[in-house]
Protein backbone atom coordinates (compact mmCIF):
# COMPACT_ATOMS: atom_id res chain seq x y z
CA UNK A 1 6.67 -9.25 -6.27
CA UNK A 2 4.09 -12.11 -5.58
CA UNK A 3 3.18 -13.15 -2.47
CA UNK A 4 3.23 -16.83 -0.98
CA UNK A 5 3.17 -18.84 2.23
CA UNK A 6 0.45 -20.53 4.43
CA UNK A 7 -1.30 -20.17 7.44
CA UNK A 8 -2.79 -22.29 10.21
CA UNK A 9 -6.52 -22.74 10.52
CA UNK A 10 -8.32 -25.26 12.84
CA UNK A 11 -7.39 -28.37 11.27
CA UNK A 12 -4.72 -27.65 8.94
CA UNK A 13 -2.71 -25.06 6.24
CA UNK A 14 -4.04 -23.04 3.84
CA UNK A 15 -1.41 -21.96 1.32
CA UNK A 16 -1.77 -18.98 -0.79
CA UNK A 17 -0.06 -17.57 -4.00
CA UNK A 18 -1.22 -13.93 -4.50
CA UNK A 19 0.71 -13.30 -8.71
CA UNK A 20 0.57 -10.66 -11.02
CA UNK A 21 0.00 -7.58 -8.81
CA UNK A 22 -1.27 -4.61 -10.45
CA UNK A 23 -1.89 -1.29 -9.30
CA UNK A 24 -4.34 -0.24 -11.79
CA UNK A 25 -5.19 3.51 -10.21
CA UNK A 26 -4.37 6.14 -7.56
CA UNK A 27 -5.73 9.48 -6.53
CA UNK A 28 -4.46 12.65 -5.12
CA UNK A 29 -7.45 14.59 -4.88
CA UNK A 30 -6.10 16.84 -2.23
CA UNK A 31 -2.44 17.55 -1.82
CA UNK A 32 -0.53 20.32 -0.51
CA UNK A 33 3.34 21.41 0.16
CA UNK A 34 4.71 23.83 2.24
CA UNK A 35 7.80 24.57 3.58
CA UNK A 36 8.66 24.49 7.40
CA UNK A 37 11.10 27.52 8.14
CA UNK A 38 14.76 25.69 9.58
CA UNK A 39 13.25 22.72 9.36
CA UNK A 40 12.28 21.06 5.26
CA UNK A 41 9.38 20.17 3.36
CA UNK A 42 5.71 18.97 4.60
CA UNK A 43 3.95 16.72 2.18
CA UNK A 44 -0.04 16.13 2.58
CA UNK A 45 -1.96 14.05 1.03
CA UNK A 46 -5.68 14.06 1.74
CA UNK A 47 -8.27 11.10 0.85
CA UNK A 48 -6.22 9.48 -1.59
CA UNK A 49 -7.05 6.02 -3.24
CA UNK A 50 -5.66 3.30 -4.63
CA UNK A 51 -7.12 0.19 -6.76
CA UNK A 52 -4.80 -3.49 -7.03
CA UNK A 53 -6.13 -6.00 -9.00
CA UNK A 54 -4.14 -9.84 -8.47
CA UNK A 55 -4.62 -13.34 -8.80
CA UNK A 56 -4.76 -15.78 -6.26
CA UNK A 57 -4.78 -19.40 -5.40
CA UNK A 58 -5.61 -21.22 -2.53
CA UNK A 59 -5.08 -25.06 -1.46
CA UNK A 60 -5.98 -26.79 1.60
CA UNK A 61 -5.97 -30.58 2.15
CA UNK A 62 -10.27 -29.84 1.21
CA UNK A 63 -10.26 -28.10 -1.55
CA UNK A 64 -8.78 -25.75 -3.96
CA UNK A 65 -9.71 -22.92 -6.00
CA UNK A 66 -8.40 -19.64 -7.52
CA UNK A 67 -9.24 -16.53 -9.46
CA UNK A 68 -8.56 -12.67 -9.46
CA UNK A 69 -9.34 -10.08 -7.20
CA UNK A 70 -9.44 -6.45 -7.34
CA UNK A 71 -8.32 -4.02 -3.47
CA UNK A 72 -9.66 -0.89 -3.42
CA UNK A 73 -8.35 1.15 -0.77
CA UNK A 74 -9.72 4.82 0.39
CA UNK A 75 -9.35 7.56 2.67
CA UNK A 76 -5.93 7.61 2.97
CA UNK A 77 -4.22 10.30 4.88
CA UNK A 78 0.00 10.76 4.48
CA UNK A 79 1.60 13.12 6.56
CA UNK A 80 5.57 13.27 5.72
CA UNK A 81 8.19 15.90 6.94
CA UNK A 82 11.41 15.98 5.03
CA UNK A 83 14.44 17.72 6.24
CA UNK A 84 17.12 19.85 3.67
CA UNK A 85 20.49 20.02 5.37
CA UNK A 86 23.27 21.20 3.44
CA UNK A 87 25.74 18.28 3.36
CA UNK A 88 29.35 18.93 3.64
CA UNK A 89 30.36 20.43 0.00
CA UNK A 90 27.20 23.12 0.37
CA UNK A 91 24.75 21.32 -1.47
CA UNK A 92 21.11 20.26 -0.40
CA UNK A 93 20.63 16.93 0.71
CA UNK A 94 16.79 15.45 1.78
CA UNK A 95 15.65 13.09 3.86
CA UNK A 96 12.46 11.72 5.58
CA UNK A 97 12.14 12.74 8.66
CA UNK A 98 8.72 11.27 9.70
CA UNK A 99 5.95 9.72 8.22
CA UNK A 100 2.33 9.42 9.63
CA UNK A 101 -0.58 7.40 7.27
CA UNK A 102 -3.99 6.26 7.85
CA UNK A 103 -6.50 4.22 5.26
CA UNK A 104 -10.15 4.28 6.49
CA UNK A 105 -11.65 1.73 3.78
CA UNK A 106 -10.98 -1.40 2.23
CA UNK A 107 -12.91 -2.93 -0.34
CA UNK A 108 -11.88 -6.45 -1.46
CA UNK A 109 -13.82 -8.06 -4.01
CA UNK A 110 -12.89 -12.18 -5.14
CA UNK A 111 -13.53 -13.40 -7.96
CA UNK A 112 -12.90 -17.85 -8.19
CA UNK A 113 -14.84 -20.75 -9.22
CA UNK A 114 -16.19 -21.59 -5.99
């Protein structure tokens, strides 16, 4: 979904319209299952990536200007443990049980007429 709203700087609003989102890539270059005796699943993911290009506009009561951008996003680290209970009629049910993530990098690069 886009993005809109405005914030407050110094001497008055900027408001922002972030359209057209895009994720244009991701990478799993190290991943790994295993299973967690009377407990579920573990899912790692190691230095994944992931690249979001958008366009954006910006308006204050100065000036205005928009134009695209491209996010790229690196080193991120998931950590998720999913439990299997049997539900009630014997079959296997799943659900997340926790969920640790860190990104190290964030590139953002603007493109706009200014």
């Amino acid at each position: 979904p886009d993005l809109s709203g405005y914030e407050k700087y110094g001497l008055g609003n900027v408001k922002y319209n972030i359209s057209r989102i895009h994720v244009t890539a991701v990478e799993f270059p190290s991943t790994s299952i295993s299973l967690i005796p009377g407990t579920g699943i573990k899912l790692v993911i190691g230095n994944a990536s992931l690249t979001i290009d958008m366009n954006w506009n910006i308006r204050t009561w100065m000036f205005k200007d928009t134009g695209r951008s491209t996010v790229y996003i690196s080193k991120v680290f998931v950590t998720a443990i999913f439990s299997t209970p049997l539900d009630n009629t014997g079959h296997t049910s799943i659900s997340l049980t926790s969920c640790r993530k860190t990104s190290g990098d964030i590139d953002i690069k603007l493109n706009g007429k200014s």
